[in-house]
N, C-alpha and C. Protein backbone atom coordinates (compact mmCIF):
# COMPACT_ATOMS: atom_id res chain seq x y z
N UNK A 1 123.18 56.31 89.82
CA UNK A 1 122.03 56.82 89.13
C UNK A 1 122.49 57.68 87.96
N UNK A 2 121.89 57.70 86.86
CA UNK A 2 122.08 58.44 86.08
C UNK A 2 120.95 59.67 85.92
N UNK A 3 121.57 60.56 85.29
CA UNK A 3 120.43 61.84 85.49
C UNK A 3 119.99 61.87 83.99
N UNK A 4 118.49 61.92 84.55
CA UNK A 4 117.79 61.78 83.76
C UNK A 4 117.32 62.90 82.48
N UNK A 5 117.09 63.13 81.79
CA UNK A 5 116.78 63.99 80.85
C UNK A 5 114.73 63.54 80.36
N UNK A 6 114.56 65.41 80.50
CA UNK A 6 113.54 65.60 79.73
C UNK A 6 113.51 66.08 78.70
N UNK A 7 112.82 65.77 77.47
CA UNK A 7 113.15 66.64 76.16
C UNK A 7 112.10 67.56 75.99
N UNK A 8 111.95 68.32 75.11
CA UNK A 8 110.97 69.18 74.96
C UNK A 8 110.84 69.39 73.73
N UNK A 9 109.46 69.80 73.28
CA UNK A 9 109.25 69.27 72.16
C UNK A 9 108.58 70.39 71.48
N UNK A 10 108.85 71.06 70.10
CA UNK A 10 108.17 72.18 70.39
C UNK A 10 107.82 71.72 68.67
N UNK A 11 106.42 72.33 68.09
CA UNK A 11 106.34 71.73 66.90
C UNK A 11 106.34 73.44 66.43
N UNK A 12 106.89 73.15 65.16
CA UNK A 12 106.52 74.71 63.80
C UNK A 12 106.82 74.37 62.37
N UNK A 13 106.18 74.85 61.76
CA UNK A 13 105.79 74.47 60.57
C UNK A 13 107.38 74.84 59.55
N UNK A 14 108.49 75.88 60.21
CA UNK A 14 109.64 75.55 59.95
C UNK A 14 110.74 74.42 60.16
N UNK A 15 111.85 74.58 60.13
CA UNK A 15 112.54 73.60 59.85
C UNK A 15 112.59 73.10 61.31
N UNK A 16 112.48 71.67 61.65
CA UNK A 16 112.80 71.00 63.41
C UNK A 16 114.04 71.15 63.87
N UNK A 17 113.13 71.85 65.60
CA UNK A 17 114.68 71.71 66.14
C UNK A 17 114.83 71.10 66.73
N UNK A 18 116.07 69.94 67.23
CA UNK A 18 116.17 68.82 67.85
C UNK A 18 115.87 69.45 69.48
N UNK A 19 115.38 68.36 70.24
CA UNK A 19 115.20 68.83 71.74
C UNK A 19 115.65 69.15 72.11
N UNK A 20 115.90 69.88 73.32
CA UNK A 20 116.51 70.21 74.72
C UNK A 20 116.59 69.37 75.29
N UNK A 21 117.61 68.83 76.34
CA UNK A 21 117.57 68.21 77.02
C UNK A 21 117.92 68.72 78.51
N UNK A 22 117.16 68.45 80.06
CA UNK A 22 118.01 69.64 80.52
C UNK A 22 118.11 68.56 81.88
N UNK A 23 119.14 68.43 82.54
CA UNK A 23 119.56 67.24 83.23
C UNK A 23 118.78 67.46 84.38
N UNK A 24 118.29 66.55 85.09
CA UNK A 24 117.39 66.34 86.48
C UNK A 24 118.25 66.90 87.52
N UNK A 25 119.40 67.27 88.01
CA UNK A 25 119.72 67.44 88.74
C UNK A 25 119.57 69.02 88.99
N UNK A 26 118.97 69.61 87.83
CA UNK A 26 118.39 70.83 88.00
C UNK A 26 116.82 71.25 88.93
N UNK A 27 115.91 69.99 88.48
CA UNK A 27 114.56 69.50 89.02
C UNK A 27 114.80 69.55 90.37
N UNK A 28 116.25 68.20 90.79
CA UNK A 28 116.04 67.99 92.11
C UNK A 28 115.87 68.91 92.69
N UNK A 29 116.92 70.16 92.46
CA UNK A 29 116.72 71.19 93.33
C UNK A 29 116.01 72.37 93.36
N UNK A 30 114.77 72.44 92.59
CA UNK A 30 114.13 73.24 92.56
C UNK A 30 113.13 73.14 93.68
N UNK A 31 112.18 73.85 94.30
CA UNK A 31 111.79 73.97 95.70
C UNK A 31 110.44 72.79 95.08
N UNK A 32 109.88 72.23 96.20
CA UNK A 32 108.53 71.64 96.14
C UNK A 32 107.38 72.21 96.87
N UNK A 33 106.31 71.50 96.22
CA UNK A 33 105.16 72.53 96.19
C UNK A 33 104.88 73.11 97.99
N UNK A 34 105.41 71.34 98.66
CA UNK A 34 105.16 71.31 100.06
C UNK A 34 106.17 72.65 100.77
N UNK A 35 107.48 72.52 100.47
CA UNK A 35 108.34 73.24 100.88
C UNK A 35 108.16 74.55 100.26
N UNK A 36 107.73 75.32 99.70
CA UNK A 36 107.42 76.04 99.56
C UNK A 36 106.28 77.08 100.27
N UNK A 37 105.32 76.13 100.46
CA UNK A 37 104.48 76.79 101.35
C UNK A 37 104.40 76.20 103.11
N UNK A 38 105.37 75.62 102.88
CA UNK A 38 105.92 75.19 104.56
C UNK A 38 104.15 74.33 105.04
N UNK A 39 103.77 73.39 104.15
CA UNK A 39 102.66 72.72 104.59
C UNK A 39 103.26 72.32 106.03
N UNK A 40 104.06 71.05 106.44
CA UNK A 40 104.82 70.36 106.82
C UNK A 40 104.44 70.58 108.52
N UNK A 41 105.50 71.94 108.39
CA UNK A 41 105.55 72.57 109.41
C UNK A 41 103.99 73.57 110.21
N UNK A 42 103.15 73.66 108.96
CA UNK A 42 101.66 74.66 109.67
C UNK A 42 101.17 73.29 110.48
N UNK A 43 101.03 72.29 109.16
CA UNK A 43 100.50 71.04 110.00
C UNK A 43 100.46 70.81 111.35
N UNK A 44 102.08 70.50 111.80
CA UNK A 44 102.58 70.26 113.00
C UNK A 44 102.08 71.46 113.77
N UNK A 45 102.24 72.60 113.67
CA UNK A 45 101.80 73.89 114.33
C UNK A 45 100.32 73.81 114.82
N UNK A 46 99.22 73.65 113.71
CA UNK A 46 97.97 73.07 114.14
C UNK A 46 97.59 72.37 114.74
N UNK A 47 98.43 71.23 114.77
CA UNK A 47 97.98 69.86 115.53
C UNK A 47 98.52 70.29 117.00
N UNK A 48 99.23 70.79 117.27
CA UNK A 48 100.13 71.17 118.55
C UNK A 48 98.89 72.45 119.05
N UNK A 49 98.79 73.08 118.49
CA UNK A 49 97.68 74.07 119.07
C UNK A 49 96.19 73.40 119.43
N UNK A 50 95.87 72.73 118.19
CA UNK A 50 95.11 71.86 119.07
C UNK A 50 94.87 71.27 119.84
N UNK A 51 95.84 70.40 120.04
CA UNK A 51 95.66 69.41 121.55
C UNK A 51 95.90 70.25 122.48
N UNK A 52 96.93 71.28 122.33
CA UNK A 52 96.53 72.20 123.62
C UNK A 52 95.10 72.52 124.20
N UNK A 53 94.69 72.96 123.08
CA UNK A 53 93.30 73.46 123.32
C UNK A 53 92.33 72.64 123.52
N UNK A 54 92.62 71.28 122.71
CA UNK A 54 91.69 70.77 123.79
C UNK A 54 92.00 69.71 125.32
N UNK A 55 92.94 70.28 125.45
CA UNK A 55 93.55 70.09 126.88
C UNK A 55 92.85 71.12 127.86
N UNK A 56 92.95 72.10 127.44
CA UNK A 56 92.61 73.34 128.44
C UNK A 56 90.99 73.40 127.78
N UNK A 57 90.57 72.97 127.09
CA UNK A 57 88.88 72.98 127.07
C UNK A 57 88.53 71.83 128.13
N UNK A 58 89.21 70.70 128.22
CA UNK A 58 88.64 69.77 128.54
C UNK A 58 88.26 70.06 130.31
N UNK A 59 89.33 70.39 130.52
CA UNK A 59 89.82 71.79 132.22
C UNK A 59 89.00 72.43 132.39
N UNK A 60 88.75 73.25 131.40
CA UNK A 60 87.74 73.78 131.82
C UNK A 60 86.18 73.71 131.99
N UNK A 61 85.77 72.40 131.00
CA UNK A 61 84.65 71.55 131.08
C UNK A 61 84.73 70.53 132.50
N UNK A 62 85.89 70.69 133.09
CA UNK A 62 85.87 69.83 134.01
C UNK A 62 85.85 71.09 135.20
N UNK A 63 86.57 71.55 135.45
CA UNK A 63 86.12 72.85 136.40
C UNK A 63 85.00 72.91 136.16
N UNK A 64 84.07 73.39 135.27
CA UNK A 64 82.59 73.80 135.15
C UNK A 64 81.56 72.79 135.61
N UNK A 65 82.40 71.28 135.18
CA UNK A 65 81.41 70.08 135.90
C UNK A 65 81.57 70.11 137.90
N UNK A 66 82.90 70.28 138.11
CA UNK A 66 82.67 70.09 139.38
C UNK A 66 82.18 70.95 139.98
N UNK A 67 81.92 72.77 139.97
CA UNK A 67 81.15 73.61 140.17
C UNK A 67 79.82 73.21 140.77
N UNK A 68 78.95 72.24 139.34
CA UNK A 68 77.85 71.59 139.08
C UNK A 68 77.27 71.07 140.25
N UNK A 69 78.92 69.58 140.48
CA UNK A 69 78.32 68.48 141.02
C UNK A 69 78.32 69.11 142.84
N UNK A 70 79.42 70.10 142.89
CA UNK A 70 79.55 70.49 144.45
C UNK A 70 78.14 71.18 144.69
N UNK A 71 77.72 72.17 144.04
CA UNK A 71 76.47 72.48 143.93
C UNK A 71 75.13 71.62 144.54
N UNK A 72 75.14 70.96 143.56
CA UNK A 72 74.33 69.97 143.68
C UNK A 72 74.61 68.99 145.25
N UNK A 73 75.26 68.99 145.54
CA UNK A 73 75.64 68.20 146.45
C UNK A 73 75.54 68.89 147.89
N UNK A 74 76.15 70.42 147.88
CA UNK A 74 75.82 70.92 148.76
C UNK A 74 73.89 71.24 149.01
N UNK A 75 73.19 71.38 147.90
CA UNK A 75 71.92 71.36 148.09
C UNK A 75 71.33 70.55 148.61
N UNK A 76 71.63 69.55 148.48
CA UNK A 76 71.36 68.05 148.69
C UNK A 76 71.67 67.93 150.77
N UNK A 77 72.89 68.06 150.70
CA UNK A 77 73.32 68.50 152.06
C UNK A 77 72.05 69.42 152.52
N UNK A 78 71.77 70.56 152.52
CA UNK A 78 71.02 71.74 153.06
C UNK A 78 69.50 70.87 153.32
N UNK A 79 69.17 70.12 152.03
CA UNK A 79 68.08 69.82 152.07
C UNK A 79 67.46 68.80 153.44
N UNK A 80 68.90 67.94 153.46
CA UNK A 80 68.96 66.91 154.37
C UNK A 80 68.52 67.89 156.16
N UNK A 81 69.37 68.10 156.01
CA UNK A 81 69.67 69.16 157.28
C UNK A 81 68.26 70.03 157.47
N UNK A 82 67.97 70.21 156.73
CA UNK A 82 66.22 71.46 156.91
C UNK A 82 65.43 70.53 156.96
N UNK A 83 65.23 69.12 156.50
CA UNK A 83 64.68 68.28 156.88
C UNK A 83 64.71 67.47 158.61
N UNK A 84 65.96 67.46 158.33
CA UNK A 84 65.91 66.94 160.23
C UNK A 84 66.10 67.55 161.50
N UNK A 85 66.29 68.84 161.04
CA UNK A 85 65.67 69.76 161.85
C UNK A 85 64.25 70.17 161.96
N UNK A 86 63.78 70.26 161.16
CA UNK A 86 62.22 70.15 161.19
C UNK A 86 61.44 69.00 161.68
N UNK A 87 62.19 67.98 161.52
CA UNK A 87 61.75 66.63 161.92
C UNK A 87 61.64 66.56 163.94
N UNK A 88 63.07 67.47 164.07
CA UNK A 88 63.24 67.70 165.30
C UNK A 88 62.45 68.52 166.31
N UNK A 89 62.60 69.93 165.91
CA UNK A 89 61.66 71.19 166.21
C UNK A 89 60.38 70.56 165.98
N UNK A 90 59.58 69.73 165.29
CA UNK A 90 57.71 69.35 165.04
C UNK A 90 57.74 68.57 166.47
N UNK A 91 58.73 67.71 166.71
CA UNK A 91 57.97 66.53 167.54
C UNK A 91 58.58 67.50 168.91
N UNK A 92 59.16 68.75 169.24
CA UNK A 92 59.74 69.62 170.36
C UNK A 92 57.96 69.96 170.24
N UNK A 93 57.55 71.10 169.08
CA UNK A 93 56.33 71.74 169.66
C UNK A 93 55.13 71.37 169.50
N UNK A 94 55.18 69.63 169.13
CA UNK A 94 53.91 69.45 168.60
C UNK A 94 53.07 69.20 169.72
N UNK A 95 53.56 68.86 170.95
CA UNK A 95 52.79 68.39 171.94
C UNK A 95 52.41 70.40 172.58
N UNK A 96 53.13 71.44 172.55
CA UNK A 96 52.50 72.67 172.83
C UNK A 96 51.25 73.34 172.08
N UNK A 97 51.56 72.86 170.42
CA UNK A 97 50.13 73.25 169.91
C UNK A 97 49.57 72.38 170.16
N UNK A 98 49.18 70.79 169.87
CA UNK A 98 48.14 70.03 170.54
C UNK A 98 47.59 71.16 172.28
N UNK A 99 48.30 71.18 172.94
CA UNK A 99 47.80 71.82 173.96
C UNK A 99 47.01 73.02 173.77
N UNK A 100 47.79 73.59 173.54
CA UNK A 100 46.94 75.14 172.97
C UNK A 100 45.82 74.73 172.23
N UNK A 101 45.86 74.17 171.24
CA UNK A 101 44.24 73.99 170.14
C UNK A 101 43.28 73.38 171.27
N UNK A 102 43.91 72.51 172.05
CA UNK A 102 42.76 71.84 173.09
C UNK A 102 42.61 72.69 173.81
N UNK A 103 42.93 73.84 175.00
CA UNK A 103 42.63 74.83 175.67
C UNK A 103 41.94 75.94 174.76
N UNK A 104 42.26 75.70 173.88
CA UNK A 104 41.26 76.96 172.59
C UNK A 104 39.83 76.19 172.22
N UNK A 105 39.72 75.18 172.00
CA UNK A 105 38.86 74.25 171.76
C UNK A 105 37.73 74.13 173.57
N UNK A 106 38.50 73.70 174.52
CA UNK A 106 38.00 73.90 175.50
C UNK A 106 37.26 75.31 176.31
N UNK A 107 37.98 75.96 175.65
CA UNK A 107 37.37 77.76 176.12
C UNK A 107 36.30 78.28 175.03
N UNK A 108 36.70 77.80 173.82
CA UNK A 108 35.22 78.30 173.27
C UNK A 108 34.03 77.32 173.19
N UNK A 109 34.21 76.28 173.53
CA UNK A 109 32.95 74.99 173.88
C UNK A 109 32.57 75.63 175.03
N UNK A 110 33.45 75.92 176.46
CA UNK A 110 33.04 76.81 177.25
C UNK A 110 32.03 77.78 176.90
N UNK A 111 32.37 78.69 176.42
CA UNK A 111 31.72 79.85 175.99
C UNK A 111 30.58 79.98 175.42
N UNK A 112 30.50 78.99 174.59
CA UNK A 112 29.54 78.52 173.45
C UNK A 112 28.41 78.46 174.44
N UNK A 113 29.01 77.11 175.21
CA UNK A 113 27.46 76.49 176.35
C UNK A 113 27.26 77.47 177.07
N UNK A 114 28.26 77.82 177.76
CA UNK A 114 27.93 79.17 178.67
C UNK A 114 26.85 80.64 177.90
N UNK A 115 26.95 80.57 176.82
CA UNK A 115 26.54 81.34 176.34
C UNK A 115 24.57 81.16 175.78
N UNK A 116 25.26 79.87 175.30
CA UNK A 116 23.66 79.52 174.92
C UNK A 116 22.89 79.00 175.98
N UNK A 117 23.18 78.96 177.33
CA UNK A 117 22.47 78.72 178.72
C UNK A 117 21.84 80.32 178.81
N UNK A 118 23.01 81.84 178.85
CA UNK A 118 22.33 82.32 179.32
C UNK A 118 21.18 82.73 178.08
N UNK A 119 21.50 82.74 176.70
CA UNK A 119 20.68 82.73 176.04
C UNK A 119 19.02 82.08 176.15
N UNK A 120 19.11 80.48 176.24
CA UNK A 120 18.17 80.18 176.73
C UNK A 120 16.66 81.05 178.25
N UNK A 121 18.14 81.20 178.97
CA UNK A 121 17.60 81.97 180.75
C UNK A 121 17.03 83.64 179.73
N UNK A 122 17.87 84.04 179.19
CA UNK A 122 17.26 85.08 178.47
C UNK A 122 15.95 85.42 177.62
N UNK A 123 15.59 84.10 176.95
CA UNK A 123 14.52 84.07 176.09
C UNK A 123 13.42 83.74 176.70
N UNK A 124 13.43 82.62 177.83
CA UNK A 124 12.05 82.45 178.66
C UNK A 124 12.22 83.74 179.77
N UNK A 125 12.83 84.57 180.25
CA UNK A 125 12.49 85.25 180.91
C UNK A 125 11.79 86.38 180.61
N UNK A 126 11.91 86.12 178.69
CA UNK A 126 11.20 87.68 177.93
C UNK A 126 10.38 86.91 177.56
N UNK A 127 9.89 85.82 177.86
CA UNK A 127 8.59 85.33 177.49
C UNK A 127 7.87 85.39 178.22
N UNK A 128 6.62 85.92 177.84
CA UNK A 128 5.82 86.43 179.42
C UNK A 128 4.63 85.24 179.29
N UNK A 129 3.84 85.31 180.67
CA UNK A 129 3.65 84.01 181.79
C UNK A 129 2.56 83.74 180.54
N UNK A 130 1.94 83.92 179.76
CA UNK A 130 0.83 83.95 178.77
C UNK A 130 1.34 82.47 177.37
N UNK A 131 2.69 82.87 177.57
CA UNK A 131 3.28 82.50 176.12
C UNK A 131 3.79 81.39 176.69
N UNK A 132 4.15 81.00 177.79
CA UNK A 132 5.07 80.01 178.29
C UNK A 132 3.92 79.29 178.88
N UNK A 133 2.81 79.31 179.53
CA UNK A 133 1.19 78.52 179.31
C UNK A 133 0.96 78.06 178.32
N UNK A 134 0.85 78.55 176.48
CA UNK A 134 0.88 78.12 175.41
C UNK A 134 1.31 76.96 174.93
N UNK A 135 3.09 76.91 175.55
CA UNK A 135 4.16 76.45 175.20
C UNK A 135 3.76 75.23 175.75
N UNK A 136 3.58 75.28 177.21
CA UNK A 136 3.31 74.17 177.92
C UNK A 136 2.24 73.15 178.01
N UNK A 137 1.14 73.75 176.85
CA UNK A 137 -0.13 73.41 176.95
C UNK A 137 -0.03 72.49 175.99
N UNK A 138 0.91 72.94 174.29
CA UNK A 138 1.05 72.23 172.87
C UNK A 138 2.29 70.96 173.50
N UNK A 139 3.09 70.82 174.37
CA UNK A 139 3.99 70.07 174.67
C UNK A 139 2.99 68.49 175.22
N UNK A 140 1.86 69.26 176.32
CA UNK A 140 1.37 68.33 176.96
C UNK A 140 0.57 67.51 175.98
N UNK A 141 0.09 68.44 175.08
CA UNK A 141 -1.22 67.81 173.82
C UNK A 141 -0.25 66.90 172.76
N UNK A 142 1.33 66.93 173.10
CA UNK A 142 1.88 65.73 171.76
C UNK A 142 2.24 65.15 172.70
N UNK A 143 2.56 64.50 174.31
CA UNK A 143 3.13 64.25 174.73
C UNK A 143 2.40 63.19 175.20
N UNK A 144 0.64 63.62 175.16
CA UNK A 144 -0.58 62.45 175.25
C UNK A 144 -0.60 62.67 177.07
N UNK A 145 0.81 63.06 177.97
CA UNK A 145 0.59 62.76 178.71
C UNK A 145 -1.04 63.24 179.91
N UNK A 146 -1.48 63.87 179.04
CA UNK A 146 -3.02 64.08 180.39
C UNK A 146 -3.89 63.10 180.01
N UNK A 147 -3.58 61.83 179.37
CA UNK A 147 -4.33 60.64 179.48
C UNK A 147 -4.26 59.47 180.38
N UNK A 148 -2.83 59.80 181.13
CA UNK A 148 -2.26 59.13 181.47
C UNK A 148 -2.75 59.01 182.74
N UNK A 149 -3.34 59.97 183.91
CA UNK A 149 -3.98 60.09 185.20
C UNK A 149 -4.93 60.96 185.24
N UNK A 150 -5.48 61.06 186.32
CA UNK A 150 -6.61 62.00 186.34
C UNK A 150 -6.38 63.61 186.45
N UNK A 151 -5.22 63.59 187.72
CA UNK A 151 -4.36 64.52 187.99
C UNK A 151 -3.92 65.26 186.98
N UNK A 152 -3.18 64.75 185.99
CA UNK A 152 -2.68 65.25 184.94
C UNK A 152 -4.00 66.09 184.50
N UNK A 153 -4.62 64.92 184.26
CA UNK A 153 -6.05 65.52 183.10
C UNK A 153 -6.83 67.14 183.92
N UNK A 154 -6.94 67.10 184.96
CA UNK A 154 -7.16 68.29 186.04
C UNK A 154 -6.31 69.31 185.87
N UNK A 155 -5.12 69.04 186.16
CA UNK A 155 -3.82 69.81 185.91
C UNK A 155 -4.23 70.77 184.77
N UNK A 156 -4.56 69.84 183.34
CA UNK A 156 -4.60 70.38 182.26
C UNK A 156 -5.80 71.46 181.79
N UNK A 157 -6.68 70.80 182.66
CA UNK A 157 -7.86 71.44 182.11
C UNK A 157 -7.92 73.04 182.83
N UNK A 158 -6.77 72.92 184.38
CA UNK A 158 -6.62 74.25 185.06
C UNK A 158 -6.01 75.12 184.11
N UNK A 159 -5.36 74.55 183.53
CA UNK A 159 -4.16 75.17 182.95
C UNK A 159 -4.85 75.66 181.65
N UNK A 160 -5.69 75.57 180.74
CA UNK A 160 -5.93 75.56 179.36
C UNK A 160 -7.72 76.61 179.71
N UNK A 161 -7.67 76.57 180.93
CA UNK A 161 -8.86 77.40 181.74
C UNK A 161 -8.23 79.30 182.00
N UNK A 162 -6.94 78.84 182.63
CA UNK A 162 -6.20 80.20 182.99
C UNK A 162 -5.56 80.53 181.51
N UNK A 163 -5.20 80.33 180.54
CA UNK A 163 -4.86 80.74 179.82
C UNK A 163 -5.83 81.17 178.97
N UNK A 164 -7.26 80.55 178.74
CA UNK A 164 -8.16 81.39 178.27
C UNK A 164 -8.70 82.61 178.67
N UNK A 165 -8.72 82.48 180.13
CA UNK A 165 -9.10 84.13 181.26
C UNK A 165 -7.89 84.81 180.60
N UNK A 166 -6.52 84.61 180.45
CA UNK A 166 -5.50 85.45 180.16
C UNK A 166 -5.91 85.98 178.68
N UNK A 167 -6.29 84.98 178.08
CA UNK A 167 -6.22 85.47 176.26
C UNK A 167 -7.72 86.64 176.76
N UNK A 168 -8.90 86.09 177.12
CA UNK A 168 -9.92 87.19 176.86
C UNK A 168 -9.47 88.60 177.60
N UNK A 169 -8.25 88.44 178.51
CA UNK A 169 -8.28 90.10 178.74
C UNK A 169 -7.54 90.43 177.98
């Protein structure tokens, strides 16, 4: 190779001076722009820090997923389990409350009738002999029955006789 020459050229309105010439082997060794600011090497430095990082992001996006999925999974578990235990324990006490609601059901139907019997025994016994003649007199008059025999018709006419002696006193 031969070394190359640059000339340089300088213009003035005095007399010309022939170029400079100044041999390349001065160029070669002057620093470059890269080597100078050590591009080269940050590069490599960056790229190396990066993939670290996203090595240990990825770790830790993956730790954070399985957190997630165990989570989830153990819920899933719990859910199962509170389900078939409940499934278990309903059909253990369902036949004790059926029982109970029917003995609760049976004691106040009890009560009820029992109650509205003595109610009934209560209300004609405060009905005095005047009012319960009345009662018996409007029953017989929709019931048609004193058309039905003579007896009856007698019956009735005793009956609708004493309750008038009762009303005039």
């Amino acid at each position: 190779m031969t070394p190359s020459t640059i000339s340089r050229i300088t213009t003035s309105s005095d007399a010309p001076i022939p170029p400079t010439t100044i041999p390349s082997t001065i160029l070669e060794n002057l620093p470059t722009f890269n080597s100078v600011f050590c591009f080269d090497e940050r590069l490599r430095s960056l790229e190396t820090t990066f993939s670290e990082y996203r090595q240990t992001n990825q770790f830790v996006d993956a730790v954070s997923a399985i957190l997630g999925i165990v989570s989830q999974f153990m819920n899933q578990q719990m859910m199962e389990a509170v389900k078939s235990q409940v499934k278990e324990q309903v059909s253990r006490i369902l036949p004790r409350i059926e029982e109970s609601v029917n003995a609760t059901l049976e004691a106040e139907v009890l009560t009820r009738s029992s109650h509205s019997s003595r109610t009934s025994y209560a209300i004609a016994a405060d009905l005095s002999e005047m009012e319960l003649k009345k009662i018996l007199i409007e029953k017989m008059e929709r019931n048609k029955s004193i058309q039905r025999s003579d007896e009856q018709r007698n019956l009735y006419k005793a009956l609708v006789e004493a309750y008038d002696v009762d009303k005039a006193i």
